[in-house]
Protein backbone atom coordinates (compact mmCIF):
# COMPACT_ATOMS: atom_id res chain seq x y z
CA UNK A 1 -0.08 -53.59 -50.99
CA UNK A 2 -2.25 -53.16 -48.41
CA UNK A 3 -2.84 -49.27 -47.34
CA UNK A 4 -1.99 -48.07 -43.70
CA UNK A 5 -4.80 -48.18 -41.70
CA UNK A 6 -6.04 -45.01 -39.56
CA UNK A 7 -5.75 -45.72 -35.89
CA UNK A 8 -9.22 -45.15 -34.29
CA UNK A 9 -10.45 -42.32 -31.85
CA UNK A 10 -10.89 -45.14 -29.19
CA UNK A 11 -7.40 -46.30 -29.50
CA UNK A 12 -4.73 -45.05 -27.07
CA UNK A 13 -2.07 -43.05 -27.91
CA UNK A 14 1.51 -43.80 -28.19
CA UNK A 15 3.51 -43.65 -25.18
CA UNK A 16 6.50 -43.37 -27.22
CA UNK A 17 5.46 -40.57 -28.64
CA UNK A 18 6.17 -37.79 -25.58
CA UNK A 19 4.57 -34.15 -24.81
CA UNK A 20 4.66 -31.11 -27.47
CA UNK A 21 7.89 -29.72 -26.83
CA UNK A 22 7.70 -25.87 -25.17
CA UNK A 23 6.40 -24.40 -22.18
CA UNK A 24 2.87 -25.88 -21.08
CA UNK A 25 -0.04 -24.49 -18.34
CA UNK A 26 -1.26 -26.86 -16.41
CA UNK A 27 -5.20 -26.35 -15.67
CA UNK A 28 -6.36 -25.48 -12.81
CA UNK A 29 -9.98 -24.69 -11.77
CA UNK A 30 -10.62 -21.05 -10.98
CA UNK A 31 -7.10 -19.77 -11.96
CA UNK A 32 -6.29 -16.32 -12.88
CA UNK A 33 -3.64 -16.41 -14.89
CA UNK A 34 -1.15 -18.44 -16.42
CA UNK A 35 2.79 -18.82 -16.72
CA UNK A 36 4.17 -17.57 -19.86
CA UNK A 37 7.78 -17.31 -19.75
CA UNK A 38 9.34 -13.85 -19.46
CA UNK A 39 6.59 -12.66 -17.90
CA UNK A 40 6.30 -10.81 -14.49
CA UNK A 41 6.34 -13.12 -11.48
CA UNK A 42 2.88 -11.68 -10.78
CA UNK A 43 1.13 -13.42 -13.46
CA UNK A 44 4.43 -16.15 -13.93
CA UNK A 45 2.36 -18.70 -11.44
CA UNK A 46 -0.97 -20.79 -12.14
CA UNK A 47 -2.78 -20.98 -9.00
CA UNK A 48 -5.98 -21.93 -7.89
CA UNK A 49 -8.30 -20.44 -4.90
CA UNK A 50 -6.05 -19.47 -2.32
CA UNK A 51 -3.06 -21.63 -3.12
CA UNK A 52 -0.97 -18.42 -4.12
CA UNK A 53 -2.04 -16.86 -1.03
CA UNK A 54 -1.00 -19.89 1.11
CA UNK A 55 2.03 -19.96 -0.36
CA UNK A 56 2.69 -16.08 -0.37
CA UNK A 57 2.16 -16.41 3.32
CA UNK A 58 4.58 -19.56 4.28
CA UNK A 59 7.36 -17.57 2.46
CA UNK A 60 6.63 -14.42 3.97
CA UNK A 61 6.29 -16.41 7.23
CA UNK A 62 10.20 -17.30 7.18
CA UNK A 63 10.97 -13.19 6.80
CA UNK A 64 11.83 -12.04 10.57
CA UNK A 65 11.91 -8.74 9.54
CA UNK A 66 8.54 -8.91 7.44
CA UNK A 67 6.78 -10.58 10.94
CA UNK A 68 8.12 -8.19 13.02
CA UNK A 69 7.40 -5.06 10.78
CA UNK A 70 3.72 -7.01 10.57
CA UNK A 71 3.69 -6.83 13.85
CA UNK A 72 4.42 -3.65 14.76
CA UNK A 73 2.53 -2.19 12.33
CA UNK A 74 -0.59 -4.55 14.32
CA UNK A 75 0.74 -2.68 18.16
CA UNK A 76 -0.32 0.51 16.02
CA UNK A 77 -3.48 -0.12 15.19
CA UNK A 78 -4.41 -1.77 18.48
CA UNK A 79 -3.01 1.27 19.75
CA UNK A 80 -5.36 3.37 17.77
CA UNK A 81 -8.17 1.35 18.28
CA UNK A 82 -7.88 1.09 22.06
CA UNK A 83 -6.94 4.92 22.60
CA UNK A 84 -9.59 5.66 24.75
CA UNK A 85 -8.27 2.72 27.07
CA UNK A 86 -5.32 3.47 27.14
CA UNK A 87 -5.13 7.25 28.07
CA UNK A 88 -7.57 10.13 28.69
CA UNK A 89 -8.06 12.91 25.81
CA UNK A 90 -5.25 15.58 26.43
CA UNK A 91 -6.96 18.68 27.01
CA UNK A 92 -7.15 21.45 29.49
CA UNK A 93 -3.60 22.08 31.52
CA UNK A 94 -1.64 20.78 34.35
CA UNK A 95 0.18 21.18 37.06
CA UNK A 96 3.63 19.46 35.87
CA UNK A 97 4.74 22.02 33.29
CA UNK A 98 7.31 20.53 31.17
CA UNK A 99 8.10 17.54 33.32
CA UNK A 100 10.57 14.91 31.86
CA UNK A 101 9.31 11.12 31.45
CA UNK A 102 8.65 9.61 34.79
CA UNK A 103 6.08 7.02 36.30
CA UNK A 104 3.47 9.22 36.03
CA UNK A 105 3.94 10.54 32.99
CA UNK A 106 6.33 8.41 30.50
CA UNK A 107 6.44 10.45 27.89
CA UNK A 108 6.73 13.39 30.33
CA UNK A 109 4.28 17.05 29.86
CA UNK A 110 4.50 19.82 27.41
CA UNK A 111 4.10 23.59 28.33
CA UNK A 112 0.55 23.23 29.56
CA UNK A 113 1.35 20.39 31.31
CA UNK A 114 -0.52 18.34 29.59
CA UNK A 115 0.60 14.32 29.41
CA UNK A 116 2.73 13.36 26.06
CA UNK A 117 2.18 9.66 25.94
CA UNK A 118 -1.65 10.73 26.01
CA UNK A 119 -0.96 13.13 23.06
CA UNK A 120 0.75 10.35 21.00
CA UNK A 121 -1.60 7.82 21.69
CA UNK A 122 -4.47 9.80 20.62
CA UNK A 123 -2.53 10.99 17.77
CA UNK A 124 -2.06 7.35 16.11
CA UNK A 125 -5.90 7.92 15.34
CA UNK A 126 -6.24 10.64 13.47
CA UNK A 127 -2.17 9.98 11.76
CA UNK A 128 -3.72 6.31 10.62
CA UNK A 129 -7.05 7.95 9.58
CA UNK A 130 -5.75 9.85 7.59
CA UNK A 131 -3.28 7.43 6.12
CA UNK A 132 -5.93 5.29 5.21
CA UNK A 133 -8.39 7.59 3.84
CA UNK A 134 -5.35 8.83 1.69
CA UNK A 135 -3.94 6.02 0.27
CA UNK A 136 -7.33 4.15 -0.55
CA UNK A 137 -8.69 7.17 -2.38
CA UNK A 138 -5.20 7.26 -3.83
CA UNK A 139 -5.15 2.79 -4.59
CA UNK A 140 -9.18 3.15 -5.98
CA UNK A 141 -7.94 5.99 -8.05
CA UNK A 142 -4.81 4.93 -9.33
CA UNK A 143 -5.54 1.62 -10.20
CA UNK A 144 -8.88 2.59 -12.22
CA UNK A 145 -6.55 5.12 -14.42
CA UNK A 146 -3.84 2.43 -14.78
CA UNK A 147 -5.88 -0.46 -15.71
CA UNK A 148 -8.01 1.62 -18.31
CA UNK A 149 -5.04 3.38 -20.05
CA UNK A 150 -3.46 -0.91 -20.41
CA UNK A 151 -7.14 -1.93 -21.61
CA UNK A 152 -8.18 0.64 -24.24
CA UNK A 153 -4.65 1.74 -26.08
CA UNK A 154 -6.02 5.12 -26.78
CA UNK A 155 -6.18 6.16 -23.76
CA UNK A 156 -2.82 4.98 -22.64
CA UNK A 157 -0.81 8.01 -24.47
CA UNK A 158 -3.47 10.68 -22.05
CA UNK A 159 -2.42 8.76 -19.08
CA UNK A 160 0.93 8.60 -19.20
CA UNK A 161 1.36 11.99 -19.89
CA UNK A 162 -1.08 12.87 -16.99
CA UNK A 163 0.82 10.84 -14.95
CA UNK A 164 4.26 12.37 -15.84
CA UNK A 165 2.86 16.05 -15.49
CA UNK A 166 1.88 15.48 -12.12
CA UNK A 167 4.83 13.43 -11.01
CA UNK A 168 6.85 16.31 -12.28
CA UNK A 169 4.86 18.82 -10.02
CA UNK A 170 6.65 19.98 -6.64
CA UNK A 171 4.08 18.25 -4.63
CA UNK A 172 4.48 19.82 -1.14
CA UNK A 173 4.67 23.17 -1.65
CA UNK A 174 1.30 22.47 -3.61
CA UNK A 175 0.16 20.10 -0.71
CA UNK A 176 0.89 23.81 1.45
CA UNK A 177 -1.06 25.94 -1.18
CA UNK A 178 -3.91 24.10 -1.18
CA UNK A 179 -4.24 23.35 1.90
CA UNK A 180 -3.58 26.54 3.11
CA UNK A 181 -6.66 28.25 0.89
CA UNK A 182 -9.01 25.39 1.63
CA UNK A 183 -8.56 25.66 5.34
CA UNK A 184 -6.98 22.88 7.96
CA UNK A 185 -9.29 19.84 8.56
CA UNK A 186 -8.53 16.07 8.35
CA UNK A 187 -11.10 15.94 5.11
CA UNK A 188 -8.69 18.48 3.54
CA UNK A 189 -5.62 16.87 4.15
CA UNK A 190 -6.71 13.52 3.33
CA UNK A 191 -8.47 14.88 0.08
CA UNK A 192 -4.81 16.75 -0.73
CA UNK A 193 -2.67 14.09 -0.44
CA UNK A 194 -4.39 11.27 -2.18
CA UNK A 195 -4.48 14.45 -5.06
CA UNK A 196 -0.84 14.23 -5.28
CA UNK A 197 -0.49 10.09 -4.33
CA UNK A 198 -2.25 8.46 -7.12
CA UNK A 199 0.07 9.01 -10.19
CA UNK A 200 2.77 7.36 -8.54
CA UNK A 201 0.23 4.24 -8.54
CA UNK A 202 -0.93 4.55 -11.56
CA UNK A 203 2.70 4.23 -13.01
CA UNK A 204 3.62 0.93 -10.96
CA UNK A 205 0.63 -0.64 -11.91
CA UNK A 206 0.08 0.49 -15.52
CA UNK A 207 3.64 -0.97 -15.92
CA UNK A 208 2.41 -4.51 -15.02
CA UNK A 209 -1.21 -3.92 -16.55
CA UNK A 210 0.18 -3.49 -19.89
CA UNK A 211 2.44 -6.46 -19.84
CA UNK A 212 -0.37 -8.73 -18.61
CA UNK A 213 -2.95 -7.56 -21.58
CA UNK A 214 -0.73 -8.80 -23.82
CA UNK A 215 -0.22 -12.63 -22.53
CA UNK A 216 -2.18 -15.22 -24.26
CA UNK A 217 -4.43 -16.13 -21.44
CA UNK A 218 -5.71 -12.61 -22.55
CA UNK A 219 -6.47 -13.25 -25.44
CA UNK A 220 -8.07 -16.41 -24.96
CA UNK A 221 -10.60 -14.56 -22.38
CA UNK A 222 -11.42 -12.38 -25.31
CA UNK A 223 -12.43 -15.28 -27.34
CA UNK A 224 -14.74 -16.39 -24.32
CA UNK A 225 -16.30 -12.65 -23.96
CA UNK A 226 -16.66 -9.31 -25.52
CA UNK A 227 -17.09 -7.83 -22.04
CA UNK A 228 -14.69 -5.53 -21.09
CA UNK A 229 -15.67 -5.31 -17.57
CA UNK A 230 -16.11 -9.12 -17.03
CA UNK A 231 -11.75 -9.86 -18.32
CA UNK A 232 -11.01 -6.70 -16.18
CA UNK A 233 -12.47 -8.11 -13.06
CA UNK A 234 -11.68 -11.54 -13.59
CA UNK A 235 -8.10 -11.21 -14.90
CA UNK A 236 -6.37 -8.67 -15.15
CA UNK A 237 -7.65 -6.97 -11.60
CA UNK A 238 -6.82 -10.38 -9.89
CA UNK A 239 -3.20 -10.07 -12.03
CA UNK A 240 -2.28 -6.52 -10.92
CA UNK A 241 -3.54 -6.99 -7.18
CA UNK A 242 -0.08 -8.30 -5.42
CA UNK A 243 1.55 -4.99 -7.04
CA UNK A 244 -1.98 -3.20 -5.25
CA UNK A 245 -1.18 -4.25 -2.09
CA UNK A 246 2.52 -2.94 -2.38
CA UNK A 247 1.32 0.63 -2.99
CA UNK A 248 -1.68 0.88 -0.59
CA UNK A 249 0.82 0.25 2.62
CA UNK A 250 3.55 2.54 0.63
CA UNK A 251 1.07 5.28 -0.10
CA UNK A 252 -0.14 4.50 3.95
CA UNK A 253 3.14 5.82 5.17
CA UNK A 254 3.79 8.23 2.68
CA UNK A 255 0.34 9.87 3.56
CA UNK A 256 1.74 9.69 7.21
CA UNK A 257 4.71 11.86 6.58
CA UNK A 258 2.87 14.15 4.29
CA UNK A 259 0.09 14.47 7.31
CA UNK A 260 3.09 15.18 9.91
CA UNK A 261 4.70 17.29 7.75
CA UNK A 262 1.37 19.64 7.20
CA UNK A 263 0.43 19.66 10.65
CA UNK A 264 3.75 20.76 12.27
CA UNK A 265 3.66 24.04 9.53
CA UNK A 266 0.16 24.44 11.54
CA UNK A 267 -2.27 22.94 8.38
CA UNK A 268 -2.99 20.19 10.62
CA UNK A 269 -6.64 19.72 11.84
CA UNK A 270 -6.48 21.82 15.24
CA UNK A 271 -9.72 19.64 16.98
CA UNK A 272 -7.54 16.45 16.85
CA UNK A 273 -4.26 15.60 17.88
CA UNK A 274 -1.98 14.15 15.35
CA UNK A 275 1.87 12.93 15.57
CA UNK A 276 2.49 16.45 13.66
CA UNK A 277 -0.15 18.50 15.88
CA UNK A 278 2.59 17.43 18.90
CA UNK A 279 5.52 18.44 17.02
CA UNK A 280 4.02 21.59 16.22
CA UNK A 281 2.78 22.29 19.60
CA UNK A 282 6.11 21.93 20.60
CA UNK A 283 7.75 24.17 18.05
CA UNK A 284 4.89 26.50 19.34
CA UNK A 285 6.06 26.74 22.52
CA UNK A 286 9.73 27.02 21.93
CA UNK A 287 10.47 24.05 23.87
CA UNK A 288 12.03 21.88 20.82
CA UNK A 289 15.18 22.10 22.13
CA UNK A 290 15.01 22.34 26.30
CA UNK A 291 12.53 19.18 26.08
CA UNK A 292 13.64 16.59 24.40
CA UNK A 293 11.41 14.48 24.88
CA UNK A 294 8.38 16.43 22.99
CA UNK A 295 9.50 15.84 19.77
CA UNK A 296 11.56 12.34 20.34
CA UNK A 297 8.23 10.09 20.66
CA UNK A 298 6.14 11.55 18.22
CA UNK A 299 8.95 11.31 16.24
CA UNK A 300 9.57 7.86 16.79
CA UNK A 301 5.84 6.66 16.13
CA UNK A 302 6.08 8.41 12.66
CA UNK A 303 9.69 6.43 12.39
CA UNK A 304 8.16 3.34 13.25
CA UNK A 305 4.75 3.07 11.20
CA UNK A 306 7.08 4.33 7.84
CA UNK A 307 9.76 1.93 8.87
CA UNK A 308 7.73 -0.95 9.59
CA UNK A 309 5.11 -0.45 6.22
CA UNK A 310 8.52 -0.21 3.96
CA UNK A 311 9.86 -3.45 5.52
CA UNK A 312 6.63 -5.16 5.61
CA UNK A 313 5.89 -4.19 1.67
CA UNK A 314 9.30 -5.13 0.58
CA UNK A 315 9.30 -8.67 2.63
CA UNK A 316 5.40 -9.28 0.74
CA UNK A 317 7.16 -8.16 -2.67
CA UNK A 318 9.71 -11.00 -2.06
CA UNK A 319 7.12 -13.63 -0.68
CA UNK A 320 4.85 -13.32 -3.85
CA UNK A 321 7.99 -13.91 -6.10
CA UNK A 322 7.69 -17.49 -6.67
CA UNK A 323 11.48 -17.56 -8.04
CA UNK A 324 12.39 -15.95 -4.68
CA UNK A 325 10.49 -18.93 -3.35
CA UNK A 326 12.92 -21.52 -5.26
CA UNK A 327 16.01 -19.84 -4.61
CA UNK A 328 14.93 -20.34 -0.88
């Protein structure tokens, strides 16, 4: 009886026989990360280049409230920008001493006559200064604590409790103390509240960081390198960075409020005007109540930057979901 004979590396395979059975990963050139199921939707889709992106932004696309939070969110920083265009620096006084909104002034004056709409343009420069400076000091910080404590295991037990102690803390009347011995400047306040912002980033990211160290695609890029900083950059940064870009326009109008709320108790920086520097000029005065229209559009701007970065973050958290996506 003649023994079976060994079918040759040349040969092709069966097509009878079909695929391993389970999940599989398709390669791609220059993905990041792979789909393992039960894993986070962050790191649940292979993509290559900007695919995810392109994708991310079609979905988001077909959000109305996500395009119109985008841009409104876009007026304000054209507003910013163009400030000096739009209105001159409100100094000095006026003749029209707490004049109501009109032609000539639509915001209407405060008690020195000076113009309101002037006030709150100029004031979207230093309120989104300072929520930028805030929450990037707050994203760079956060983020470096989170993904350290996922990649070394020993430090993990420090941060978390860090992280818990200070999340425990009463932050503003700390944000007060502090900011009441170190003196009232934009550098202080933006120094004071990224102090207090970067635990709560640290938690949301730490809790995706250490369920993407453990994936396989992990520990295949271990295989490939010993260096730390090489996997961190390459994959797990890229893994963690939709979840980034959540907190650094959630920390943006946090820092706003926190900004508003200093400057109207008078910790505000008093050589710039800021949406709280208005409100507290008008609490100053007395007139809170007998001109309604001081504190209605500084109050408004404030409404509308936290309104439309909470909208805008929650429609990009939905977009980036590619089981969102399929439901759609």
């Amino acid at each position: 009886m003649a023994a079976p004979t060994r079918p040759s590396a040349q040969q092709p395979a069966d097509p009878s026989v079909g695929p391993p059975s389970g999940p599989t990963v398709e390669a791609v050139p220059g993905a990041q990360a792979v789909a393992v199921p039960g894993a986070p939707a962050e790191v649940e889709q292979v993509a290559a280049g900007g695919s995810a992106a392109r994708d991310t932004w079609r979905a988001f696309r077909r959000q109305p409230l996500g395009v119109l939070s985008l841009g409104v969110l876009g007026v304000l920083v054209a507003v910013a920008v163009l400030a000096p265009l739009l209105a001159d620096y409100p100094s000095g006084t006026g003749s029209s001493v707490l004049a109501p909104p009109s032609a000539q002034h639509w915001f209407g004056t405060d008690n020195l006559g000076r113009d309101v709409f002037a006030q709150v343009v100029w004031g979207s420069r230093s309120s989104l200064l300072v929520a930028a400076g805030a929450s990037a000091l707050a994203i760079v910080l956060g983020t470096a604590v989170a993904v350290a404590g996922a990649w070394w295991p020993r430090l993990d037990a420090l941060v978390g409790l860090v992280v818990d102690l200070v999340l425990s803390l009463p932050v503003l009347p700390l944000m007060i103390l502090v900011a009441a011995l170190v003196g009232p400047s934009t550098t202080t306040i933006v120094l004071v509240i990224a102090a207090f912002s970067w635990p709560e980033v640290t938690r949301v990211v730490r809790s995706l960081a250490l369920t993407v160290v453990r994936l396989p695609y992990m520990d295949a890029a271990r295989l490939l390198t010993p260096s730390a900083t090489w996997i961190i950059t390459r994959h797990l940064l890229p893994a963690v960075t939709p979840v980034v870009v959540v907190s650094v326009v959630l920390t943006a109008s946090r820092a706003v409020l926190s900004a508003a709320g200093l400057a109207f108790l008078g910790l505000g920086d008093p050589r710039s005007w800021s949406w709280g520097r208005v409100l507290f000029e008008a609490q100053q005065a007395g007139a809170m109540s007998s001109a309604w229209w001081l504190t209605l559009f500084p109050s408004l701007a404030i409404l509308a930057l936290v309104l439309a970065a909470t909208l805008a973050s929650i429609a990009f958290n939905d977009a980036r979901d590619p089981r969102s996506r399929v439901r759609r």
